[in-house]
C-alpha atoms as a PDB file:
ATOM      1  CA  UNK A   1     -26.372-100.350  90.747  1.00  0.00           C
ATOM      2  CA  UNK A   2     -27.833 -96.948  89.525  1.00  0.00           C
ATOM      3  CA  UNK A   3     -26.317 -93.905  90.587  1.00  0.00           C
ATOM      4  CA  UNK A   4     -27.067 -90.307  90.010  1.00  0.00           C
ATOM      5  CA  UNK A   5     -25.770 -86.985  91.170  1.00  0.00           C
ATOM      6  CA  UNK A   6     -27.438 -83.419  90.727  1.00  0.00           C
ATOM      7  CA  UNK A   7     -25.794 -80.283  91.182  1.00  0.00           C
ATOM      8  CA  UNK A   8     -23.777 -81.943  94.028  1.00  0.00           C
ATOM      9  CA  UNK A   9     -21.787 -79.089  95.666  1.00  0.00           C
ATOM     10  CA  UNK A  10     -19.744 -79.914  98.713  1.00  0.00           C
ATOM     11  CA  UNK A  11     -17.146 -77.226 100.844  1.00  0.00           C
ATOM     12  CA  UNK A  12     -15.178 -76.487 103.783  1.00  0.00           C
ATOM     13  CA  UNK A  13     -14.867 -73.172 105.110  1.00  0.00           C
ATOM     14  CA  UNK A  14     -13.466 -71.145 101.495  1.00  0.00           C
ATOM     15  CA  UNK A  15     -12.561 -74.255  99.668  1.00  0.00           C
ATOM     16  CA  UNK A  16     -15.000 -75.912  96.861  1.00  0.00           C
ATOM     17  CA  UNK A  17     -14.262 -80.035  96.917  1.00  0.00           C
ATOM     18  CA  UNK A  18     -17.567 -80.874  95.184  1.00  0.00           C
ATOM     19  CA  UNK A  19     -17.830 -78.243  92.681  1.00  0.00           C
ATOM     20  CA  UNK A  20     -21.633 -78.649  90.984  1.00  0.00           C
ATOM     21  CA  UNK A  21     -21.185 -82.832  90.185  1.00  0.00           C
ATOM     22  CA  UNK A  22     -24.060 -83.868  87.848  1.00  0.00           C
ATOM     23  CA  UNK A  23     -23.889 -87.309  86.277  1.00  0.00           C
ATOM     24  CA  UNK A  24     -26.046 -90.062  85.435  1.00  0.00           C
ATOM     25  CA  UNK A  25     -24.828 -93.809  85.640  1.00  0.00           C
ATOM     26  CA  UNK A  26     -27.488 -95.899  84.770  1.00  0.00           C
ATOM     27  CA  UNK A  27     -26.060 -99.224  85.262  1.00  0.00           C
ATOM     28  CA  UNK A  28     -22.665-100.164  87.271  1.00  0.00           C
ATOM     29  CA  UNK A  29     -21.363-103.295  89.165  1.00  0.00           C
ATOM     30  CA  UNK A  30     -18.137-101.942  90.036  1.00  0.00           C
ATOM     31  CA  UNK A  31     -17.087 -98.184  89.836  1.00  0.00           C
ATOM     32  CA  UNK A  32     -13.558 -97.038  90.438  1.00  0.00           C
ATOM     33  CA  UNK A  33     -12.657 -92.989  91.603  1.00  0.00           C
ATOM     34  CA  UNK A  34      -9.387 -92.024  90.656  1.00  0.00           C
ATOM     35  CA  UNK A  35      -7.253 -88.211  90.272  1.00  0.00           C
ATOM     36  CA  UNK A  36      -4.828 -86.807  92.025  1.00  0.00           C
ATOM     37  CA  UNK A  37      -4.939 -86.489  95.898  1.00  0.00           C
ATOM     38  CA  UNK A  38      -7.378 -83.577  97.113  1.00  0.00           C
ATOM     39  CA  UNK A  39      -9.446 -83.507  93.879  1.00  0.00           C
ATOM     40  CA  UNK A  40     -12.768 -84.992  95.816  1.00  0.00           C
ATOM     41  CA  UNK A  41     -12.689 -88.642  95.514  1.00  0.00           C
ATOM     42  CA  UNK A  42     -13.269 -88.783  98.917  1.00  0.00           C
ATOM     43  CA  UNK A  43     -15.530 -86.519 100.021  1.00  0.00           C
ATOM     44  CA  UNK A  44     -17.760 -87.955  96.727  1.00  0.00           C
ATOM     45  CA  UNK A  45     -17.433 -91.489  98.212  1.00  0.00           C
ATOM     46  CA  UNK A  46     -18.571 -90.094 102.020  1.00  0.00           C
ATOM     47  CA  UNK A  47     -21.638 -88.212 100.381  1.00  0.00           C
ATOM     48  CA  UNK A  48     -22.233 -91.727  99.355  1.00  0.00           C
ATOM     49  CA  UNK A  49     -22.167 -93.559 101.898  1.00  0.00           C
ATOM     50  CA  UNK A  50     -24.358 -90.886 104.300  1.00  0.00           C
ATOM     51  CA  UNK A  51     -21.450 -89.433 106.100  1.00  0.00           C
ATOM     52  CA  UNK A  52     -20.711 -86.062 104.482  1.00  0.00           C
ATOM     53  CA  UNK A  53     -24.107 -83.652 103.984  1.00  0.00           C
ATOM     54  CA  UNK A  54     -23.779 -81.871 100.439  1.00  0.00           C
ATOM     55  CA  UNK A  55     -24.518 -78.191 100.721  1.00  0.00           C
ATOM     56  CA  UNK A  56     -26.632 -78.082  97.849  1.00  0.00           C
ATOM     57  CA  UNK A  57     -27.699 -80.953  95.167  1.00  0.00           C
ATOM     58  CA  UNK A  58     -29.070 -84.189  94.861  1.00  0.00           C
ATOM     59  CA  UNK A  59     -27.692 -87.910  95.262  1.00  0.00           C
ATOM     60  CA  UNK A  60     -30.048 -91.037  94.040  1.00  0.00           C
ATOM     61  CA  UNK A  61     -29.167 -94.511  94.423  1.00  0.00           C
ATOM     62  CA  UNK A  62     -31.452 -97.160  92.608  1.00  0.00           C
ATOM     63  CA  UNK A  63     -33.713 -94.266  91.453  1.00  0.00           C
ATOM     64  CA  UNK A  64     -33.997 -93.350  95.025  1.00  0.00           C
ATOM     65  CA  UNK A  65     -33.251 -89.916  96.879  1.00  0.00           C
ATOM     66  CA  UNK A  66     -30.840 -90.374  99.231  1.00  0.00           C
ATOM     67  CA  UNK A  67     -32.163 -87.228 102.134  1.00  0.00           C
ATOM     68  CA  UNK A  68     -29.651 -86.053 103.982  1.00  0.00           C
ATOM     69  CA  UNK A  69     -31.892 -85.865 107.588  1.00  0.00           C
ATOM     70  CA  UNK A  70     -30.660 -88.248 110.265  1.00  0.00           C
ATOM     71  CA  UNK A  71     -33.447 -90.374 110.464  1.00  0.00           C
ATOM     72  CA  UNK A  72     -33.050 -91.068 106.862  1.00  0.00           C
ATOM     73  CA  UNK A  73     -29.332 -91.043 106.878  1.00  0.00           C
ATOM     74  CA  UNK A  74     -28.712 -93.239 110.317  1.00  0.00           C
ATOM     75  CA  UNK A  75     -31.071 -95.616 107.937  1.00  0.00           C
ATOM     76  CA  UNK A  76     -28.426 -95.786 104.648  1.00  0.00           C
ATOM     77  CA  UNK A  77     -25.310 -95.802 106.614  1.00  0.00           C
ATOM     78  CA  UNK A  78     -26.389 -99.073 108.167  1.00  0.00           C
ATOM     79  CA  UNK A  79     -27.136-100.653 104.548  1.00  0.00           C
ATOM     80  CA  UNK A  80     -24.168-100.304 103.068  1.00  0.00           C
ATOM     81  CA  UNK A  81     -20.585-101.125 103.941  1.00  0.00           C
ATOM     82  CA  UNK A  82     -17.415 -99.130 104.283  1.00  0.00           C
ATOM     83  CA  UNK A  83     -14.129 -99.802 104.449  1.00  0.00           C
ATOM     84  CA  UNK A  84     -11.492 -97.255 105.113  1.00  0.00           C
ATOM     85  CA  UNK A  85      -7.658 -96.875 104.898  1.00  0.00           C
ATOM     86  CA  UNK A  86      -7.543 -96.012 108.575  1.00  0.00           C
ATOM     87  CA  UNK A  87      -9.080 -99.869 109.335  1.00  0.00           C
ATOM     88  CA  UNK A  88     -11.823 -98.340 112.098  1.00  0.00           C
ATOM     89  CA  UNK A  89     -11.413-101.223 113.832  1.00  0.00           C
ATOM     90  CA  UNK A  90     -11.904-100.784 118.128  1.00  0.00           C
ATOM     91  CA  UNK A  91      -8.688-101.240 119.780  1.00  0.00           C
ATOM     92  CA  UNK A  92     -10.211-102.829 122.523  1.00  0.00           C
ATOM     93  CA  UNK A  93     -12.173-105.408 121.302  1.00  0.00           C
ATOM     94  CA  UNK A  94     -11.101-108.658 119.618  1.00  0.00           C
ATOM     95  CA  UNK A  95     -11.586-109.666 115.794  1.00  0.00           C
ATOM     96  CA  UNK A  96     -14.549-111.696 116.731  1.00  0.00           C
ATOM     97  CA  UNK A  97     -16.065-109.021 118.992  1.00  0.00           C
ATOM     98  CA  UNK A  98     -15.395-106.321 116.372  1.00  0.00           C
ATOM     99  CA  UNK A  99     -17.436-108.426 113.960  1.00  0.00           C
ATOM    100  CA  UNK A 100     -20.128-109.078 116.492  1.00  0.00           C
ATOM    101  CA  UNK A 101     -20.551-105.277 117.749  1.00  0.00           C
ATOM    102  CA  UNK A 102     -22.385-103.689 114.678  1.00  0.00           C
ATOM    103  CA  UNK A 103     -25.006-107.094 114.246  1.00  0.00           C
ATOM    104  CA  UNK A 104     -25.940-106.965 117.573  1.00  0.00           C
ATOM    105  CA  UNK A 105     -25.931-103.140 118.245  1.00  0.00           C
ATOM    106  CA  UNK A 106     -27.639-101.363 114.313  1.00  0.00           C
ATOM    107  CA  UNK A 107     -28.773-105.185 112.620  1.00  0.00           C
ATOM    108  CA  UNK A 108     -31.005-106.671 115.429  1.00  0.00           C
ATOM    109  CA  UNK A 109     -28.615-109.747 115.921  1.00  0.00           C
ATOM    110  CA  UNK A 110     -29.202-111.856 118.866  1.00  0.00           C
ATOM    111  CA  UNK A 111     -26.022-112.435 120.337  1.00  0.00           C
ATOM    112  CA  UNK A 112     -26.007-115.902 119.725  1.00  0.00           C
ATOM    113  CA  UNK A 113     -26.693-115.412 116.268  1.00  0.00           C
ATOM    114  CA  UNK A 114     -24.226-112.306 115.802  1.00  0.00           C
ATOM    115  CA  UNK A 115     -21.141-115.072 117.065  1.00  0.00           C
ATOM    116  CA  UNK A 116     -22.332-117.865 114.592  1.00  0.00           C
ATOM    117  CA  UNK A 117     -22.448-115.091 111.854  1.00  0.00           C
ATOM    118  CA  UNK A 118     -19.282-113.173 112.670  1.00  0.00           C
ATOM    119  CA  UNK A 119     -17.501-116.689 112.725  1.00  0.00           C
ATOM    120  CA  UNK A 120     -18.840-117.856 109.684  1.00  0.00           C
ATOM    121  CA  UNK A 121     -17.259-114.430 108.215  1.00  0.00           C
ATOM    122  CA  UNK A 122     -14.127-114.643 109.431  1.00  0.00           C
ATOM    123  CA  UNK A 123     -13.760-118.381 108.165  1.00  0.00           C
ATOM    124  CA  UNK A 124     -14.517-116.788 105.055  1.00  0.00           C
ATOM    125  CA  UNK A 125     -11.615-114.621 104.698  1.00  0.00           C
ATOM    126  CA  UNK A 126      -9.493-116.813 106.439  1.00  0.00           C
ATOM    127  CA  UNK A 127      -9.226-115.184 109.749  1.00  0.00           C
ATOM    128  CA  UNK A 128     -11.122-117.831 112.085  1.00  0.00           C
ATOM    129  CA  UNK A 129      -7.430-118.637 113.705  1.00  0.00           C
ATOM    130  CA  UNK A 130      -6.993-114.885 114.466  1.00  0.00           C
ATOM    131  CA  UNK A 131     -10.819-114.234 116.193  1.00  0.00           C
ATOM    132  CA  UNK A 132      -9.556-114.128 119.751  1.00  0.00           C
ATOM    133  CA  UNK A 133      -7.188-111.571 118.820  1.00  0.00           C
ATOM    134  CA  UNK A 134      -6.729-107.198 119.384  1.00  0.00           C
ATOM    135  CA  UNK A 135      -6.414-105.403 116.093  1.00  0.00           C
ATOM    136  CA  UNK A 136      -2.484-104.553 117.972  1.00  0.00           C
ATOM    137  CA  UNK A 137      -1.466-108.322 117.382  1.00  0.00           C
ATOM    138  CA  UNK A 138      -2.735-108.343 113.826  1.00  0.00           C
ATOM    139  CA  UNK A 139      -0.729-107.388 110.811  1.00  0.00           C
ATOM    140  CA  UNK A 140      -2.231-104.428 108.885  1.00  0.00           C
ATOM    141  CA  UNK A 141      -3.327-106.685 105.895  1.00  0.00           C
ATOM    142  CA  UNK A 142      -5.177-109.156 108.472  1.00  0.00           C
ATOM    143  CA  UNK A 143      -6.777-105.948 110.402  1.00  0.00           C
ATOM    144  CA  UNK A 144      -8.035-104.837 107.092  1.00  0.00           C
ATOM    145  CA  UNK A 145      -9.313-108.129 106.196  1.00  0.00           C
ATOM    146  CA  UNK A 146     -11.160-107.696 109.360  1.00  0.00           C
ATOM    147  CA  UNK A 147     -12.936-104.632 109.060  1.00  0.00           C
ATOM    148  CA  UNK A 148     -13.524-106.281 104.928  1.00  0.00           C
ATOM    149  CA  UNK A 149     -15.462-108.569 106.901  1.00  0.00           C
ATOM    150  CA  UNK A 150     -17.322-106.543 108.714  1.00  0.00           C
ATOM    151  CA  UNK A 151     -18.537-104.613 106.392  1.00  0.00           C
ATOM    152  CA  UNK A 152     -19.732-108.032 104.681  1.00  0.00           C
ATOM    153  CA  UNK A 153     -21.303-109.555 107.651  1.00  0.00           C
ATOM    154  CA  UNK A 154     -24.035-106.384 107.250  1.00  0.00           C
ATOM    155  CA  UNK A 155     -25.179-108.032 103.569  1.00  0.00           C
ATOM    156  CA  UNK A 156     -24.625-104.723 102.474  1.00  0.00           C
ATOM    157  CA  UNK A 157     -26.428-103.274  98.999  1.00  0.00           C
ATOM    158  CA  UNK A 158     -22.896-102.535  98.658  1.00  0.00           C
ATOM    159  CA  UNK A 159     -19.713-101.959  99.919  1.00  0.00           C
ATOM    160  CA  UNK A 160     -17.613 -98.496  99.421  1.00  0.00           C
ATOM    161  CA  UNK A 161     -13.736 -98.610  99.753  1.00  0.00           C
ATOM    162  CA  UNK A 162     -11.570 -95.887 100.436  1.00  0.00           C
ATOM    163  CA  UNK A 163      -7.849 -96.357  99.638  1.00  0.00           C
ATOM    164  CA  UNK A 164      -8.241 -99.606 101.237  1.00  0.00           C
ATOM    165  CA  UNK A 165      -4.284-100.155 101.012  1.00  0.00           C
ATOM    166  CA  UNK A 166      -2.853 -97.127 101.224  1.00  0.00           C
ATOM    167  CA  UNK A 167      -1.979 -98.115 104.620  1.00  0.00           C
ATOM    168  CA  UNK A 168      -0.187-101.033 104.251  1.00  0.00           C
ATOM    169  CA  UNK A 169       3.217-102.499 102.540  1.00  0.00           C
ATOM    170  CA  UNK A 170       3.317-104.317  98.732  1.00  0.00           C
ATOM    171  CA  UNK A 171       2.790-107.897  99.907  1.00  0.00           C
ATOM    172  CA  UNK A 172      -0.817-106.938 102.495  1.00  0.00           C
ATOM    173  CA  UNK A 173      -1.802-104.636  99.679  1.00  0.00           C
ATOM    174  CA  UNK A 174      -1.545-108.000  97.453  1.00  0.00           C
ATOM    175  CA  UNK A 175      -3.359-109.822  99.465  1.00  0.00           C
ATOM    176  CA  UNK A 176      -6.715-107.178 100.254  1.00  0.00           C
ATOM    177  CA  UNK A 177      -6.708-106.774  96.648  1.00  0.00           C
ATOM    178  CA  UNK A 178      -7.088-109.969  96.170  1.00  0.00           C
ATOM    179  CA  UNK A 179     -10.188-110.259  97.926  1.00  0.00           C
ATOM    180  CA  UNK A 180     -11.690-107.247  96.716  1.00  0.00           C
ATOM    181  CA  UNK A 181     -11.213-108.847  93.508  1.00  0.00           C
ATOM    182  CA  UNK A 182     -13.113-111.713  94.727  1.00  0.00           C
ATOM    183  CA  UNK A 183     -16.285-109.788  96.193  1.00  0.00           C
ATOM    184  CA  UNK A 184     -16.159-107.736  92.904  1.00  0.00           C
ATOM    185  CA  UNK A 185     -16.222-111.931  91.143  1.00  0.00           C
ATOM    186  CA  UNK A 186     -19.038-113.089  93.380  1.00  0.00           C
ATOM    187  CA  UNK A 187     -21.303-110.162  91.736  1.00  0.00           C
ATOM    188  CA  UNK A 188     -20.773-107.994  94.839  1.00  0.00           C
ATOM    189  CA  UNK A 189     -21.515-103.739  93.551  1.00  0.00           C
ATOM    190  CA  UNK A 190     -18.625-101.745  94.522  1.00  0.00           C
ATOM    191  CA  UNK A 191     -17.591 -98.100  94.904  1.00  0.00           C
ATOM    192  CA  UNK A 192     -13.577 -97.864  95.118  1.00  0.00           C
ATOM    193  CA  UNK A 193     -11.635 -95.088  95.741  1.00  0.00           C
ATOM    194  CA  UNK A 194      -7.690 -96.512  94.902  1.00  0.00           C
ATOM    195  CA  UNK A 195      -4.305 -94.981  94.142  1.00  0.00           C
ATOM    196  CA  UNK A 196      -3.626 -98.821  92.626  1.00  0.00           C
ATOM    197  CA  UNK A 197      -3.829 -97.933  88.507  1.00  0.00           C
ATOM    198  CA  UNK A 198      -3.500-101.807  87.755  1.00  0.00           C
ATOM    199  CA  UNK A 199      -5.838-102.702  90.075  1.00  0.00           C
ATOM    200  CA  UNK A 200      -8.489 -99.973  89.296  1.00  0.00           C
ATOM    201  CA  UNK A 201      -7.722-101.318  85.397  1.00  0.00           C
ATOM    202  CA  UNK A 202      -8.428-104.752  86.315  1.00  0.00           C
ATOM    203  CA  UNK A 203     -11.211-104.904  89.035  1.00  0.00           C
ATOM    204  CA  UNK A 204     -13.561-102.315  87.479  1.00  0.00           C
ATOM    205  CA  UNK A 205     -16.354-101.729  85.105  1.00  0.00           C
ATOM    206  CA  UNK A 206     -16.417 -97.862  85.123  1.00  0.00           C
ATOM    207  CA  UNK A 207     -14.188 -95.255  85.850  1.00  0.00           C
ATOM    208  CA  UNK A 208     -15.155 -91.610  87.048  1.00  0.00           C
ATOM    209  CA  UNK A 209     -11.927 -89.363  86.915  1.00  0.00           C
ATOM    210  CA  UNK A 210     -12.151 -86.597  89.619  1.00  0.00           C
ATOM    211  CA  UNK A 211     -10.103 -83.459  90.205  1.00  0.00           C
ATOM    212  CA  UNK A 212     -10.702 -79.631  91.571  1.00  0.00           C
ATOM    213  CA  UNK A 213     -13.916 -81.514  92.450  1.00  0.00           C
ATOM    214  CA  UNK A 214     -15.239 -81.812  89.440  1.00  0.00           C
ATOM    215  CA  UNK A 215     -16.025 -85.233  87.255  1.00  0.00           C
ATOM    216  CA  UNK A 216     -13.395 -84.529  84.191  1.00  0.00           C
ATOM    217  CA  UNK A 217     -14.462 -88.133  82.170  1.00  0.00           C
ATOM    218  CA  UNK A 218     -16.337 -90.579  82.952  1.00  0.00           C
ATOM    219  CA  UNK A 219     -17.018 -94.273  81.190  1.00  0.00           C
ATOM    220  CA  UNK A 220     -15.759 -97.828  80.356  1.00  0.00           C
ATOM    221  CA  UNK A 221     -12.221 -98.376  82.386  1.00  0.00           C
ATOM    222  CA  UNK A 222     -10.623 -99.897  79.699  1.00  0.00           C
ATOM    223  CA  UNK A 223     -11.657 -96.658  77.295  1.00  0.00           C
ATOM    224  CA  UNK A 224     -10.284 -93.663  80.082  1.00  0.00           C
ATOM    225  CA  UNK A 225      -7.039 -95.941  80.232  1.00  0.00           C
ATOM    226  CA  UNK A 226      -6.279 -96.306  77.109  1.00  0.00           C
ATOM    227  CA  UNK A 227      -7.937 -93.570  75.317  1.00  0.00           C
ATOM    228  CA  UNK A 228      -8.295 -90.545  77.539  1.00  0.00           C
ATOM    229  CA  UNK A 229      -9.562 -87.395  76.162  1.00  0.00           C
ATOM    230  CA  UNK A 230      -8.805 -84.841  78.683  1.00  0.00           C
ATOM    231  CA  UNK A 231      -5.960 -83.303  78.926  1.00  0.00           C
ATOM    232  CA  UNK A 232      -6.458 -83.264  82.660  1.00  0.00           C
ATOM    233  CA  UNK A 233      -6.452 -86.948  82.604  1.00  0.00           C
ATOM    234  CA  UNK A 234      -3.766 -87.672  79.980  1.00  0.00           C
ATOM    235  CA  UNK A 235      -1.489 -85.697  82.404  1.00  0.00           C
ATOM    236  CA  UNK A 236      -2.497 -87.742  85.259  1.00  0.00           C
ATOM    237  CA  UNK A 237      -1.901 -91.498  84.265  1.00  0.00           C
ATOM    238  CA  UNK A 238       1.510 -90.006  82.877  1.00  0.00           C
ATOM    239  CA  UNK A 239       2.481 -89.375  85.986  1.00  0.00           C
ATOM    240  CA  UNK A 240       1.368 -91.969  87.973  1.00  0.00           C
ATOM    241  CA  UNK A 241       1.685 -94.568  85.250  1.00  0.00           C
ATOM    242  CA  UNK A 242       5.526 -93.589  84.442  1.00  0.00           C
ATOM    243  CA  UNK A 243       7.444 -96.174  86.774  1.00  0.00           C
END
């Protein structure tokens, strides 16, 4: 995946959380964001994905513009997947159904072909045995895993990830990671926002390092680990690195 920003500036009300982002990354399969909490990760990943407007700047994906007009946005939002901390998933509906929902409703799915496809999904990641139920009888690894899989039944250009386990306890966390890891294996391009050090260490290619909205370093994971050059970032994985 290519992915450029240009003078990407981004804020709410007196705050700045995008502060004039230029950067060029010319060839990524899996990108990690990572800095300390109200830096911009975030909002960068949501300008992304189509669901924050910048106030000024430019975002290109694959040497394409990405305009911020509905049309054009309504468009991108429904060819990539997202997965959030928060799970998204509709109370009301059933595993299965919250699978189903988005092939039939943005994809064109006939229903008949939305079931066989949210099935096959759910096999996939293990869930088949839990289609019939409410996201309220799932555990919050299992509802993750869910909305995982629906933003894979899509066949997404790619999938972005926002703190994908900061909502849920060691052993869950374990177990989404571990099929992140696995989309990341299968040659899937993703965009991850984590809080997870050894995880961003281990599932990434590139690393952009993020705070007071601004991209501090950028490059190869392993080199920002274990060679940082900022003294913004040295600070940072000392703190969250100590225990």
């Amino acid at each position: 995946m290519q992915l450029s920003f240009a003078n990407l500036t981004k804020t709410f009300g007196l705050r700045t959380v995008l502060d004039d982002i230029s950067i060029v990354l010319p060839d990524v399969h899996a990108l990690v964001v990572i800095g300390p909490s109200g830096g911009g990760k975030t909002t960068l990943l949501r300008t992304v994905a189509g669901l924050e407007r910048p106030d000024s700047g430019e975002v290109r994906i694959d040497g394409k513009i990405l305009h911020f007009d509905e049309a054009s946005l309504l468009k991108h939002r429904r060819s990539v997947g997202t997965v959030f901390q928060s799970f998204n998933l509709f109370p009301h509906l059933t595993a299965l159904e919250n699978v189903i929902l988005p092939l039939e409703r943005a994809h064109g799915y006939g229903h008949l072909q939305a079931v066989e496809a949210a099935q096959a999904i759910l096999k996939r990641f293990q869930l088949d045995g839990h289609a019939d139920k409410k996201p309220a009888q799932l555990s919050g690894g299992q509802q993750q895993r869910v909305a995982i899989a629906r933003a894979i039944a899509i066949k997404p250009r790619f999938l972005l990830l926002d703190e994908p386990t900061s909502a849920l306890d060691p052993e869950m966390t374990s177990e989404v990671l571990d099929i992140i890891g696995e989309l990341r294996d299968e040659g899937r391009d993703l965009l991850l926002v984590t809080h997870h050090m050894g995880f961003a260490r281990t599932a990434a290619d590139h690393c952009l390092f993020v705070a007071d909205g601004r991209i501090v370093e950028s490059g190869p994971v392993e080199r920002l680990f274990a060679e940082p050059h900022s003294m913004e970032l040295k600070q940072f994985l000392g703190r969250v690195m100590r225990y």
